[in-house]
N, C-alpha and C. Protein backbone atom coordinates (compact mmCIF):
# COMPACT_ATOMS: atom_id res chain seq x y z
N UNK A 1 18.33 -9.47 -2.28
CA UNK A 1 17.37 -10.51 -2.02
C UNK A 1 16.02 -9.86 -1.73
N UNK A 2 14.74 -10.50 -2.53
CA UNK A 2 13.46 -9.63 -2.08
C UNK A 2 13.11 -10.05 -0.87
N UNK A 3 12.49 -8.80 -0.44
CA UNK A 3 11.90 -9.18 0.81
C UNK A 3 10.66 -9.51 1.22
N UNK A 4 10.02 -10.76 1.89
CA UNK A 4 8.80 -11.25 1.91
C UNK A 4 8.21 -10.45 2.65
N UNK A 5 7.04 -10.35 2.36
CA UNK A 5 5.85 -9.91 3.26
C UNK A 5 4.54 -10.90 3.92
N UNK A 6 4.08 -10.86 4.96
CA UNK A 6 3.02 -11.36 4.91
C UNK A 6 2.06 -11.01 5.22
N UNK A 7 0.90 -11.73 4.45
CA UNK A 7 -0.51 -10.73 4.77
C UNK A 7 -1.72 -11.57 5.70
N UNK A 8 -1.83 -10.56 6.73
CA UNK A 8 -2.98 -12.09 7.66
C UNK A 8 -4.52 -11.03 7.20
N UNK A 9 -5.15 -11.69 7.23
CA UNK A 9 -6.20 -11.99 6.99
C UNK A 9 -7.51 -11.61 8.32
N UNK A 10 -8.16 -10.99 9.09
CA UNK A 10 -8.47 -11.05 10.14
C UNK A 10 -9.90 -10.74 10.01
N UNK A 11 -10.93 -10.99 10.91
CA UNK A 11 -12.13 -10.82 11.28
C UNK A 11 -12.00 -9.05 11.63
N UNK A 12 -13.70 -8.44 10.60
CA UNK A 12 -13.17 -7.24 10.89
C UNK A 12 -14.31 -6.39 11.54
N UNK A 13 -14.58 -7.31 12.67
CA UNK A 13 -15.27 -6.91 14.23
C UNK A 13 -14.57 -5.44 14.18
N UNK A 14 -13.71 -5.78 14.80
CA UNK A 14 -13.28 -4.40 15.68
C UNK A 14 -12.05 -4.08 14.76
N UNK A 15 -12.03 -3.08 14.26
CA UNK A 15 -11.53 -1.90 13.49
C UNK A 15 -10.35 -2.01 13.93
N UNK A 16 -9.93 -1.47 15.82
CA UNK A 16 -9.31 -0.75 16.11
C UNK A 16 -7.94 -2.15 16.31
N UNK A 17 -8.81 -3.46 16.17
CA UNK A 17 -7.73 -4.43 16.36
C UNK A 17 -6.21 -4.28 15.06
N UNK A 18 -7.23 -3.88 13.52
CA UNK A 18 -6.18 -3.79 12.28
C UNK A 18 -5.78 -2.87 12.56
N UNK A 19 -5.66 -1.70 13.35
CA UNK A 19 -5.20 -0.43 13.26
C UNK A 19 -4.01 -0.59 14.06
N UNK A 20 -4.17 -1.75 15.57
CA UNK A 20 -2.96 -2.06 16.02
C UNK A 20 -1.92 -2.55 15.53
N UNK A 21 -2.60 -3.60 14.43
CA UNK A 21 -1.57 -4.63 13.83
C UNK A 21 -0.70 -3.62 13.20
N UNK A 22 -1.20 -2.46 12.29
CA UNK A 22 -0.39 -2.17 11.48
C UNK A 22 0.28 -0.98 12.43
N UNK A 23 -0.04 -0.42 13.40
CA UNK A 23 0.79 0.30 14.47
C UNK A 23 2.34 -0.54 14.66
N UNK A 24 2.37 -1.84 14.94
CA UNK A 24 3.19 -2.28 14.83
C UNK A 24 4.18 -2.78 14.38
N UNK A 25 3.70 -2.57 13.56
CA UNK A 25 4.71 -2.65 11.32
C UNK A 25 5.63 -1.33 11.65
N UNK A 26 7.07 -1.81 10.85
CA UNK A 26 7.64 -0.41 10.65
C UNK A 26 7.25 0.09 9.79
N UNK A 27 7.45 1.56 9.17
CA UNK A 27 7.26 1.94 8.01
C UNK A 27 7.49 1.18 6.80
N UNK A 28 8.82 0.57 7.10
CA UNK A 28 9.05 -0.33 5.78
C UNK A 28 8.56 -1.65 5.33
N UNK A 29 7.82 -2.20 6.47
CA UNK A 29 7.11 -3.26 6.63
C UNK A 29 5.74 -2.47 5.84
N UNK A 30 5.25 -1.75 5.95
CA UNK A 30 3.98 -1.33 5.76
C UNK A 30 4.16 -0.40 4.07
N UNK A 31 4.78 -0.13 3.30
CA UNK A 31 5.24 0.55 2.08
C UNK A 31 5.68 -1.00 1.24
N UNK A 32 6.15 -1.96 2.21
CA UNK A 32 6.18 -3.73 1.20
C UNK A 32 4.68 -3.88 0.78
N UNK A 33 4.13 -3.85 2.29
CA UNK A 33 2.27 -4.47 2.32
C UNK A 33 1.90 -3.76 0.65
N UNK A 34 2.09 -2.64 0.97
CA UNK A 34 1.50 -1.88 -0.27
C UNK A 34 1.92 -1.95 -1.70
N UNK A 35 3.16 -1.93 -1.96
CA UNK A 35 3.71 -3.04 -2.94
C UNK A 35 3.31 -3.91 -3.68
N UNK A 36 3.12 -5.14 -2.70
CA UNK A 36 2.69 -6.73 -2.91
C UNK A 36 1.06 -6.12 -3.55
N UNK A 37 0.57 -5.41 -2.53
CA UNK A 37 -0.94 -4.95 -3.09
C UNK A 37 -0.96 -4.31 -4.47
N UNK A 38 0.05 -3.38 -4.76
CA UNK A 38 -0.27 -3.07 -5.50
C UNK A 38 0.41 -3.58 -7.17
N UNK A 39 0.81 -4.83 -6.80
CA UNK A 39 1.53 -5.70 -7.98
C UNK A 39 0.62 -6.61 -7.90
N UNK A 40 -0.08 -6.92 -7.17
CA UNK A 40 -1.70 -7.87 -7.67
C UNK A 40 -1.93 -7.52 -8.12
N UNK A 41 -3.07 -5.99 -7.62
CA UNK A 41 -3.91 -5.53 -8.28
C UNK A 41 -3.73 -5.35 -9.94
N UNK A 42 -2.36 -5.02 -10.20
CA UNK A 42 -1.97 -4.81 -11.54
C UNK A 42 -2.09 -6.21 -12.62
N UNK A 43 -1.57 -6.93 -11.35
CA UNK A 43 -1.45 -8.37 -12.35
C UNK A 43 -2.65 -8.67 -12.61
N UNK A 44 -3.99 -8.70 -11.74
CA UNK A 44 -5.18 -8.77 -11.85
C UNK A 44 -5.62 -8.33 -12.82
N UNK A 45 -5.90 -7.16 -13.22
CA UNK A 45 -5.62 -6.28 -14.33
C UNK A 45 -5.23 -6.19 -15.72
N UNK A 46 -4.17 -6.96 -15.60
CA UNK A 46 -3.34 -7.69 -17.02
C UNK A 46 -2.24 -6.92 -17.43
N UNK A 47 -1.67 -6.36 -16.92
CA UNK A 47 -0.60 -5.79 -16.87
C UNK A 47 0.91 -6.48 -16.47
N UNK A 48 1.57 -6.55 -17.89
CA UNK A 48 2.67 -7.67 -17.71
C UNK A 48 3.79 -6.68 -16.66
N UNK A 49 3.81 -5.72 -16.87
CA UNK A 49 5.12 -5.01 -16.17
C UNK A 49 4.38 -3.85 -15.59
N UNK A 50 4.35 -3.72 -14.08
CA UNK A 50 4.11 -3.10 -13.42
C UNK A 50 4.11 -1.09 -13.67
N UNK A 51 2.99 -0.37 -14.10
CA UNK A 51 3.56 1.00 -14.73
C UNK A 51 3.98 1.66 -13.24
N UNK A 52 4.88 3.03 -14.03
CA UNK A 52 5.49 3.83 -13.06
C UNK A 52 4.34 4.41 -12.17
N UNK A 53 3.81 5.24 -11.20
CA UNK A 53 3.39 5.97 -10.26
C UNK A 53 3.97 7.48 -11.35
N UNK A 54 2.73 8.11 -10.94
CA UNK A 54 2.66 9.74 -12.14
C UNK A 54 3.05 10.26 -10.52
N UNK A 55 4.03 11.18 -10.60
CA UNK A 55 4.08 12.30 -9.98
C UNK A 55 3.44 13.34 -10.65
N UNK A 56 2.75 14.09 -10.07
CA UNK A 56 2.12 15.08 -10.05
C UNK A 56 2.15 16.00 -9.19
N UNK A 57 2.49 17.60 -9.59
CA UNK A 57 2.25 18.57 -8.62
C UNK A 57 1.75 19.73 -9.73
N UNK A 58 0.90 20.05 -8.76
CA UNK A 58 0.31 21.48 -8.59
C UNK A 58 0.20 22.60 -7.74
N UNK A 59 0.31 23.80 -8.45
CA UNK A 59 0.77 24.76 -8.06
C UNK A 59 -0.87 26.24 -7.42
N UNK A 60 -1.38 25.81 -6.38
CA UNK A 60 -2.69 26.28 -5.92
C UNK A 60 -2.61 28.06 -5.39
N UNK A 61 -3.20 28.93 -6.50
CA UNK A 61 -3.07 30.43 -5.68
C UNK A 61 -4.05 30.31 -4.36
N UNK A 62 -4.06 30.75 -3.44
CA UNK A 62 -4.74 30.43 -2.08
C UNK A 62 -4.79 32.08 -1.82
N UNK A 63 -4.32 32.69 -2.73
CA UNK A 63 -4.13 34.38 -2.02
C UNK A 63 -5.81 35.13 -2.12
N UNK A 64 -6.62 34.44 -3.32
CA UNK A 64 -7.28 34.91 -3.25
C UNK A 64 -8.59 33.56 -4.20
């Protein structure tokens, strides 16, 4: 069963008020938020099926 999220909306006076809200999210509450966000944005977009996320790594010499 999916799981709902919801998104409030808030006056953004004071910063440190959204920083609480989402202090109080579990991790998994807060990785949905981002989700839902980021299946708008796509749909917005025009994108019928959501694309994968590129993993990417690189490999940095730092020795010199």
């Amino acid at each position: 069963m999916p799981r709902r999220v919801t998104l409030v909306v808030k006056d953004r006076e004071d910063p440190r008020e959204e920083s609480r809200y989402w202090a109080k999210k579990t991790p998994a509450e807060r990785v949905d938020a981002v989700s839902v966000l980021r299946r708008r944005c796509f749909a917005v977009m025009g994108y019928k099926k959501l694309p994968r996320l590129r993993r990417t790594l690189r490999v940095i010499d730092r020795r010199g």
